[in-house]
N, C-alpha and C. Protein backbone atom coordinates (compact mmCIF):
# COMPACT_ATOMS: atom_id res chain seq x y z
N UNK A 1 89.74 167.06 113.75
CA UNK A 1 89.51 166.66 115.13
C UNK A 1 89.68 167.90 116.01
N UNK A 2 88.79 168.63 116.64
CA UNK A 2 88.33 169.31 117.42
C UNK A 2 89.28 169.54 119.04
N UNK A 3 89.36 168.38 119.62
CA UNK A 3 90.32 168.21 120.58
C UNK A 3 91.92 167.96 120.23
N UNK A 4 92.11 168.06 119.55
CA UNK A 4 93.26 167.59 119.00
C UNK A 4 94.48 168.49 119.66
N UNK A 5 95.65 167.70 120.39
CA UNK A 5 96.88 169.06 120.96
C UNK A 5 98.23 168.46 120.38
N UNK A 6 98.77 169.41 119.46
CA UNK A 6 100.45 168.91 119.30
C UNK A 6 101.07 169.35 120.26
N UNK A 7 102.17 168.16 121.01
CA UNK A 7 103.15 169.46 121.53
C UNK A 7 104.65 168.44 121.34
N UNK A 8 105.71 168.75 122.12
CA UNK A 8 106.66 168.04 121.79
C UNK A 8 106.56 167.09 123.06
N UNK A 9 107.84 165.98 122.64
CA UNK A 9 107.85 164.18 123.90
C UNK A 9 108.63 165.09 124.46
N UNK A 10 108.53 164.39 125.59
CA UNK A 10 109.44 164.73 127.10
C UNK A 10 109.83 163.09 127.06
N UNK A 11 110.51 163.14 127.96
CA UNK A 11 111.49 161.69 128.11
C UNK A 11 110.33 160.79 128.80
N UNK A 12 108.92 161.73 129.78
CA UNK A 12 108.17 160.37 130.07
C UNK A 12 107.17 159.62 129.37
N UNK A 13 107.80 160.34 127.93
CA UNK A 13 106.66 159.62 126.85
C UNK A 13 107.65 158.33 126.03
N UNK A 14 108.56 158.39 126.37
CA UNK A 14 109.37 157.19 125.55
C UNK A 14 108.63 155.96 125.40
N UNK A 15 108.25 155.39 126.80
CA UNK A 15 107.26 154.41 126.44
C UNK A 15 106.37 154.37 126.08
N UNK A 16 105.55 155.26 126.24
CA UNK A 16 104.42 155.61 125.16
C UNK A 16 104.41 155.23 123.79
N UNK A 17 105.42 155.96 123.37
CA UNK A 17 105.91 156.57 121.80
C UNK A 17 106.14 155.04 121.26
N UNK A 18 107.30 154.31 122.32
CA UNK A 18 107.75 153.00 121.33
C UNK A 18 106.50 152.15 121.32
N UNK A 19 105.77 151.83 122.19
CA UNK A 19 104.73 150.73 122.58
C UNK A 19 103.73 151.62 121.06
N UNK A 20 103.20 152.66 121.04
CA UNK A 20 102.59 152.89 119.57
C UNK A 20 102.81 152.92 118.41
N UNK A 21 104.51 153.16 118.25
CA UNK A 21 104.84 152.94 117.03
C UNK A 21 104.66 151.44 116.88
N UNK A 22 104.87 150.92 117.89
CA UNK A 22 104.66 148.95 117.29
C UNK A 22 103.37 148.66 116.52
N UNK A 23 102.60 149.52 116.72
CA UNK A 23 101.08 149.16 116.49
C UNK A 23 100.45 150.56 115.50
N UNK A 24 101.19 151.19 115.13
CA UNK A 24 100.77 152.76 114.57
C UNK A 24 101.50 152.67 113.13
N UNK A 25 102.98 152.28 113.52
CA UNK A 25 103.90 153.02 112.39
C UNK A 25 104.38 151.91 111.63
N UNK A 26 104.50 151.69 110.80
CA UNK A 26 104.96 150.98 109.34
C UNK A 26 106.52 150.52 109.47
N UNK A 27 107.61 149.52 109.81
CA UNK A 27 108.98 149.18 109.89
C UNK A 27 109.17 149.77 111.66
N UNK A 28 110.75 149.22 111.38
CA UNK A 28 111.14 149.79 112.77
C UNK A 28 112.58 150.66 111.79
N UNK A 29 113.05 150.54 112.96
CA UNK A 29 114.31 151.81 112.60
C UNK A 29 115.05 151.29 114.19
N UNK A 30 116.63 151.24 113.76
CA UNK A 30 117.14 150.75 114.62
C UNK A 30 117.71 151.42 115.95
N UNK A 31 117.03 152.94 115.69
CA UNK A 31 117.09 153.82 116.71
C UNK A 31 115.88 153.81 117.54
N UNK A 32 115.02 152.43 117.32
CA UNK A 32 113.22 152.70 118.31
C UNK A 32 114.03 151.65 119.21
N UNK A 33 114.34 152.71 120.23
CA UNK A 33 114.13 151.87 121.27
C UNK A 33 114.68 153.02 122.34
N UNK A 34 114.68 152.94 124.18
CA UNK A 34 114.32 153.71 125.35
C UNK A 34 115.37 154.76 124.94
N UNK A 35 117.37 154.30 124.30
CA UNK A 35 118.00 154.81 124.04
C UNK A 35 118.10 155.91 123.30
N UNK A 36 117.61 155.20 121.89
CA UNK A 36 117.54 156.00 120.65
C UNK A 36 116.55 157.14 120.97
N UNK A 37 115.07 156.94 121.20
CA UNK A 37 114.55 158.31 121.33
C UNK A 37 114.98 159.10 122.47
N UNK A 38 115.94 158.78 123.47
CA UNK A 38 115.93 159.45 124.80
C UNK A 38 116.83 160.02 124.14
N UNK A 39 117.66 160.01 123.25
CA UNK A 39 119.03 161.17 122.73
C UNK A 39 118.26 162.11 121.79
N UNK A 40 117.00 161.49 120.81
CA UNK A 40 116.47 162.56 120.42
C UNK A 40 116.21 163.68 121.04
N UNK A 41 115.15 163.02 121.96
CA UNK A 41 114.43 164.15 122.95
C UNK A 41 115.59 164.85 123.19
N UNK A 42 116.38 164.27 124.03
CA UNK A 42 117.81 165.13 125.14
C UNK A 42 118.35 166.05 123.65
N UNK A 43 118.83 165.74 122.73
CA UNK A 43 119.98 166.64 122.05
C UNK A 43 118.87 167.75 120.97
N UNK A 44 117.32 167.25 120.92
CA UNK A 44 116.12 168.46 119.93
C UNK A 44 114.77 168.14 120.72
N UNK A 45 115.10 168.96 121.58
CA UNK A 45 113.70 168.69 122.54
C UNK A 45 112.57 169.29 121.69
N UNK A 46 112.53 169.59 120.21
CA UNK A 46 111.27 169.79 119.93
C UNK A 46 110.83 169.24 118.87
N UNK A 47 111.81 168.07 118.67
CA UNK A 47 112.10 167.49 116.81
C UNK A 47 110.48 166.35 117.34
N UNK A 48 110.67 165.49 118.32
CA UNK A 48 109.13 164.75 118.57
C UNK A 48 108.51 165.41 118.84
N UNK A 49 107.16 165.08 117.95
CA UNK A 49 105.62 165.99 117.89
C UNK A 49 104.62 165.03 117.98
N UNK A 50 104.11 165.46 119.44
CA UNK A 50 102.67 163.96 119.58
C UNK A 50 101.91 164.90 119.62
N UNK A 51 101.00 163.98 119.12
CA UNK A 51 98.80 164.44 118.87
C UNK A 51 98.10 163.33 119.70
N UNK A 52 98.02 164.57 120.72
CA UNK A 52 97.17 163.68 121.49
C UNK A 52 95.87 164.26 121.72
N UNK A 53 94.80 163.19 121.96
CA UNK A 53 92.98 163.54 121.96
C UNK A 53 92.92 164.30 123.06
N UNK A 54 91.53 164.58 123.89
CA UNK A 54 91.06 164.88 124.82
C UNK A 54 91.22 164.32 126.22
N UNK A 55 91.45 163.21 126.31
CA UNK A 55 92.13 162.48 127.44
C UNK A 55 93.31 162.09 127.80
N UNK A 56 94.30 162.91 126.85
CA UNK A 56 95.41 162.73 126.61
C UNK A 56 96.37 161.62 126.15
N UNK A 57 95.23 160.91 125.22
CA UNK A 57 95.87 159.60 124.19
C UNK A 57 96.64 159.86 122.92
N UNK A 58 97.57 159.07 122.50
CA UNK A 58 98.53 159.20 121.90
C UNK A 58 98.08 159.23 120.75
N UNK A 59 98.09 160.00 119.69
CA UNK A 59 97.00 159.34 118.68
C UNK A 59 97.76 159.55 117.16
N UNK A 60 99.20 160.43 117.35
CA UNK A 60 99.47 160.59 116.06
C UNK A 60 101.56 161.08 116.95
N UNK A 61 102.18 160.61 115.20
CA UNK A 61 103.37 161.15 115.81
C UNK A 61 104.16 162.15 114.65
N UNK A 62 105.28 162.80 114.97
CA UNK A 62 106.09 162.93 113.68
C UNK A 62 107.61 163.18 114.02
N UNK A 63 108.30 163.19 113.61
CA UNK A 63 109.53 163.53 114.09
C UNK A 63 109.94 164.53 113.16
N UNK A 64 110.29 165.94 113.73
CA UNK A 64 110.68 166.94 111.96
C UNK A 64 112.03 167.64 113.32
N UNK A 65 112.94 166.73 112.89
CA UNK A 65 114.62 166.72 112.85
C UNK A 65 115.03 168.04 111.84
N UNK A 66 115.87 168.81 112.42
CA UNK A 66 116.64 170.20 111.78
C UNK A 66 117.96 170.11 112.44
N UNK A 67 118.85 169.91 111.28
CA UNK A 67 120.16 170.21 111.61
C UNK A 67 121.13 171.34 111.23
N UNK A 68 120.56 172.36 110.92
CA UNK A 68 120.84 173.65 110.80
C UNK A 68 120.80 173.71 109.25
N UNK A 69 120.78 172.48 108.50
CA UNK A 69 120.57 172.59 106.93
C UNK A 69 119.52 171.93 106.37
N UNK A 70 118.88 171.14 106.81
CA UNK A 70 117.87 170.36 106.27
C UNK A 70 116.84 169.68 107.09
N UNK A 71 116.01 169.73 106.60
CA UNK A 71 114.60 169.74 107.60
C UNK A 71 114.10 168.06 107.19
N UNK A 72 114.42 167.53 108.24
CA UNK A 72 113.97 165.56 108.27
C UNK A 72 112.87 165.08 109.24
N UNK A 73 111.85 164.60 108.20
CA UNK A 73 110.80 164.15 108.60
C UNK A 73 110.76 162.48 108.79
N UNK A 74 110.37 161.96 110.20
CA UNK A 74 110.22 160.54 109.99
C UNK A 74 109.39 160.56 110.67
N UNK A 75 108.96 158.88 111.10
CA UNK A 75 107.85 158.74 111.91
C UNK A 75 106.90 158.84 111.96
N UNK A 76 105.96 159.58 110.99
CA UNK A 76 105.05 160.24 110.96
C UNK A 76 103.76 159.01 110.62
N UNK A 77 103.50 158.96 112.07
CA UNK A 77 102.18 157.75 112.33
C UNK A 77 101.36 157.81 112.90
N UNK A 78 99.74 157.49 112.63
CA UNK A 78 98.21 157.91 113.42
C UNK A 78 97.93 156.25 113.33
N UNK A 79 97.41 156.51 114.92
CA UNK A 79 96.79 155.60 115.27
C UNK A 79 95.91 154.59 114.54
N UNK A 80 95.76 153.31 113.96
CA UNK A 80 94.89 152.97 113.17
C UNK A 80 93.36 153.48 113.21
N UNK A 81 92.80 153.77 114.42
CA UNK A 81 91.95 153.49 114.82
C UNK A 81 90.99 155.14 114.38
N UNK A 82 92.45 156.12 114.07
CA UNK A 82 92.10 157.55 114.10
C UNK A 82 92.55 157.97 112.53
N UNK A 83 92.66 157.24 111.46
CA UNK A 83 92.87 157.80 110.32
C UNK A 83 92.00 158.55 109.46
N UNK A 84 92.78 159.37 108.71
CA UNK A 84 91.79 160.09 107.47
C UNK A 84 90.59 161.22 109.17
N UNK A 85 91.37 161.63 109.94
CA UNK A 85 90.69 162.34 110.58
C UNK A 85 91.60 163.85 110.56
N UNK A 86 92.52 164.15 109.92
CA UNK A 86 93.37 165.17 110.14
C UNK A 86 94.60 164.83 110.95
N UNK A 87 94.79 163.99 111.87
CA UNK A 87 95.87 164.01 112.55
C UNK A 87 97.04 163.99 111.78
N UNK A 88 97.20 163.31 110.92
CA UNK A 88 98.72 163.50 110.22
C UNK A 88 98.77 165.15 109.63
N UNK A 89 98.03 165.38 108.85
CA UNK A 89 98.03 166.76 108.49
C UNK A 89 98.32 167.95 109.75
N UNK A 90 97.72 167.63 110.65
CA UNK A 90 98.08 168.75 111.69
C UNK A 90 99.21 168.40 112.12
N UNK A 91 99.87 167.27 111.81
CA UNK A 91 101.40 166.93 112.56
C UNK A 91 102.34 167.66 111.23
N UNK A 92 101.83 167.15 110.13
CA UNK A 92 102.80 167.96 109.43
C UNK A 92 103.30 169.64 109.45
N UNK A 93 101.82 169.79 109.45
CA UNK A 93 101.74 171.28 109.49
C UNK A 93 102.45 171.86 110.48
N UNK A 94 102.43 171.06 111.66
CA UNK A 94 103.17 171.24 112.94
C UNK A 94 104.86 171.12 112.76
N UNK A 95 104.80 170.06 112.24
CA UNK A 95 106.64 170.12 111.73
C UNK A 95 106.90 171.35 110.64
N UNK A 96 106.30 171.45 109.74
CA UNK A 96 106.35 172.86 108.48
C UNK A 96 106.48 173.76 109.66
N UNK A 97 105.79 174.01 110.42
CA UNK A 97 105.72 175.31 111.16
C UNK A 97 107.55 175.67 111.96
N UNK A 98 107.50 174.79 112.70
CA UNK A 98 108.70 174.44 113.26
C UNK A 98 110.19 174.54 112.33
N UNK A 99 109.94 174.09 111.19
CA UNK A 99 111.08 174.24 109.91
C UNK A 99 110.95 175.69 109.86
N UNK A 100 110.10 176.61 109.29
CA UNK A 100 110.20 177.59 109.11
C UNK A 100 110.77 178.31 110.29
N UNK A 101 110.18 178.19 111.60
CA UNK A 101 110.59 179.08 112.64
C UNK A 101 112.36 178.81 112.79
N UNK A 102 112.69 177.71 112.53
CA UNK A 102 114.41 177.91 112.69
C UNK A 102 114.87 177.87 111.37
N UNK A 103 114.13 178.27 110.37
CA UNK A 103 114.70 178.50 108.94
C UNK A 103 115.49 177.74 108.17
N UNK A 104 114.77 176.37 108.01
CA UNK A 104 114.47 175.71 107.22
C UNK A 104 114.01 176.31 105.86
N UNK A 105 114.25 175.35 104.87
CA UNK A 105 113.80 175.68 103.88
C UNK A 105 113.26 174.73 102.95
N UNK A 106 113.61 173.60 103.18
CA UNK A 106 112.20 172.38 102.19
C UNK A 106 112.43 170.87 103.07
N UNK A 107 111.50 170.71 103.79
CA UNK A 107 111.71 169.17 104.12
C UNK A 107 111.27 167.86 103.31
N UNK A 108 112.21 167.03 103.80
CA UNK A 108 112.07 165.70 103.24
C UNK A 108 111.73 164.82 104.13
N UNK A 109 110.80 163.54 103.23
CA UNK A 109 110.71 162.87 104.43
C UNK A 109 111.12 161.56 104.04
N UNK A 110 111.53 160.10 105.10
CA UNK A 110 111.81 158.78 105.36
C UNK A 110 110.38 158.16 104.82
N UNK A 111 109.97 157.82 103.62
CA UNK A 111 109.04 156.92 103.74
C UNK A 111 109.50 155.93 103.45
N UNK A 112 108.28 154.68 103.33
CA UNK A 112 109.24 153.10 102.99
C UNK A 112 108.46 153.39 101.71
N UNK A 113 109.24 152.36 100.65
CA UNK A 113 109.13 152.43 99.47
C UNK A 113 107.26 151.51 99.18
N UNK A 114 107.71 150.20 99.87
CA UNK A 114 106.08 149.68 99.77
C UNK A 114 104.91 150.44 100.39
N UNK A 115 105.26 151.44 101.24
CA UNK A 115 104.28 151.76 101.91
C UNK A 115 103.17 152.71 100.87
N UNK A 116 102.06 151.98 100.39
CA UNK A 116 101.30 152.57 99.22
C UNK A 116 100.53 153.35 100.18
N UNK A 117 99.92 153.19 101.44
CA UNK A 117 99.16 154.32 101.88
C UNK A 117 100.05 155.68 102.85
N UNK A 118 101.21 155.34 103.10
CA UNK A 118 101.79 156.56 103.15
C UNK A 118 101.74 157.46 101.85
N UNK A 119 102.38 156.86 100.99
CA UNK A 119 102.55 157.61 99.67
C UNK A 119 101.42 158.29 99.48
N UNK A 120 100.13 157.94 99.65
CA UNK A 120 99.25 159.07 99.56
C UNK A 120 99.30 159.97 100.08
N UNK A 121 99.19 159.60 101.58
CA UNK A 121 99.38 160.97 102.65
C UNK A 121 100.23 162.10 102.50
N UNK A 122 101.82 161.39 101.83
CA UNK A 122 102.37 162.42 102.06
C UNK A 122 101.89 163.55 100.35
N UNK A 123 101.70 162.71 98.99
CA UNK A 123 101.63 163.27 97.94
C UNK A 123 100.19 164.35 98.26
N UNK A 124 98.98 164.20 99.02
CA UNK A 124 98.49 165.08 100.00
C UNK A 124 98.59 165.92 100.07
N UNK A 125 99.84 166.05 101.11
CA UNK A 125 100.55 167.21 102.29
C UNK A 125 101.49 167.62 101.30
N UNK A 126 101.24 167.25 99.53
CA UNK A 126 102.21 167.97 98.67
C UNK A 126 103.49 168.10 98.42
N UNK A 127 104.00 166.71 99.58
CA UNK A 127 105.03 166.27 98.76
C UNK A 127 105.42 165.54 98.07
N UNK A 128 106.29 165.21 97.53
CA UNK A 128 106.58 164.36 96.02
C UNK A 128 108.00 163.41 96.42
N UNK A 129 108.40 162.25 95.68
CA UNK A 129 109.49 161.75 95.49
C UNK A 129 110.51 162.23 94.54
N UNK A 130 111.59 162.20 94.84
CA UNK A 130 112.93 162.60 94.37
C UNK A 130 113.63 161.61 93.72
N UNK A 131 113.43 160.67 92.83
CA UNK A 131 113.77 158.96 92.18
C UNK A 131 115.22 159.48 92.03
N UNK A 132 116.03 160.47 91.55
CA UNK A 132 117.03 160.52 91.76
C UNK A 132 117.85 160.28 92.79
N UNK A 133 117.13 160.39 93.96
CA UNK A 133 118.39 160.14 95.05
C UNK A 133 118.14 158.32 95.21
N UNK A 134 118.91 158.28 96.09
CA UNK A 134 119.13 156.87 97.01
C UNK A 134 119.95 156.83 98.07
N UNK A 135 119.17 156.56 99.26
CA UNK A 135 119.64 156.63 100.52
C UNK A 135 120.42 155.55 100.54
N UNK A 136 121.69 155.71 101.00
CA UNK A 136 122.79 154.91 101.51
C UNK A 136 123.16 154.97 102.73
N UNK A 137 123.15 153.63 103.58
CA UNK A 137 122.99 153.60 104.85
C UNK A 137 124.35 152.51 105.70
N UNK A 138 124.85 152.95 106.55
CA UNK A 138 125.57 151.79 107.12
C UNK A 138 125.60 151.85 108.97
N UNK A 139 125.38 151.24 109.42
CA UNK A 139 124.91 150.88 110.76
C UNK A 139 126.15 151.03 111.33
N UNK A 140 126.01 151.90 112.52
CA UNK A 140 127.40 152.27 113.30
C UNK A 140 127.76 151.75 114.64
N UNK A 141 128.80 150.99 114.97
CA UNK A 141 128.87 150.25 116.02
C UNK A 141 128.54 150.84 117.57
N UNK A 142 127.83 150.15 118.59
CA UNK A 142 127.76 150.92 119.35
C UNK A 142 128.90 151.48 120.21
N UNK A 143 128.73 152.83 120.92
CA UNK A 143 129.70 153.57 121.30
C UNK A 143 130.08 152.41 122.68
N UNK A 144 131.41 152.78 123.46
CA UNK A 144 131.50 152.02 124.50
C UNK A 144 131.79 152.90 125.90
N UNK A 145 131.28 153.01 126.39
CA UNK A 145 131.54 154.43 127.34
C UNK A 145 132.92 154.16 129.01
């Protein structure tokens, strides 16, 4: 795609971002919502990466999270309407780029296990599953300020 621009969310894309993942991205995650991405943005203003067209539509996302040791990919969702056009690939490439510049050294990414057409995309973009691990998860109460 020819018009195609990555750049990173600013906080006035929150609604944007959640209203497309409802309709773009595969599960939720209990951090989609005005809160959860507004601490992304605020604490890695460059970890969200939107692809947006020529008129400035939302058309692809990724999130490539660096915490000074490991390079975390989630999110990574194109518009139904815009698949198999490059957009995920240029988002990745866009997160790879970004890993390297703060020296990173191999990212991983959040896929869901049913998701059979992610699994292509990402085996693609040349990455692979790790059957050895298993993510262990426990939900943390909210803070009370």
């Amino acid at each position: 795609m020819t018009d195609l621009r990555i750049r990173p969310a600013t906080a006035d894309d929150i609604d944007t971002v959640l209203a497309f993942w409802r309709t773009a991205a595969e599960g939720t995650s209990i951090s989609d919502d005005r809160d959860g991405v507004g601490r992304l943005i605020a604490r890695d203003p460059g970890a969200l990466l939107l692809a947006t067209g020529r008129a400035g539509e939302l058309l692809g996302t990724v999130v490539a999270g660096f915490d000074g040791w490991r390079c975390h990919l989630y999110r990574l969702a194109v518009h139904p309407g815009h698949r198999r056009q490059g957009i995920g690939s240029a988002l990745l490439s866009a997160a790879e780029e970004r890993f390297a510049r703060l020296g990173g050294r191999r990212g991983d990414a959040m896929v869901l296990t049913g998701n059979e057409r992610a699994h292509h995309a990402w085996r693609a973009a040349g990455y692979t599953p790790e059957e050895h691990w298993r993510r262990w998860v426990k939900p943390l109460p909210a803070r009370a300020d």
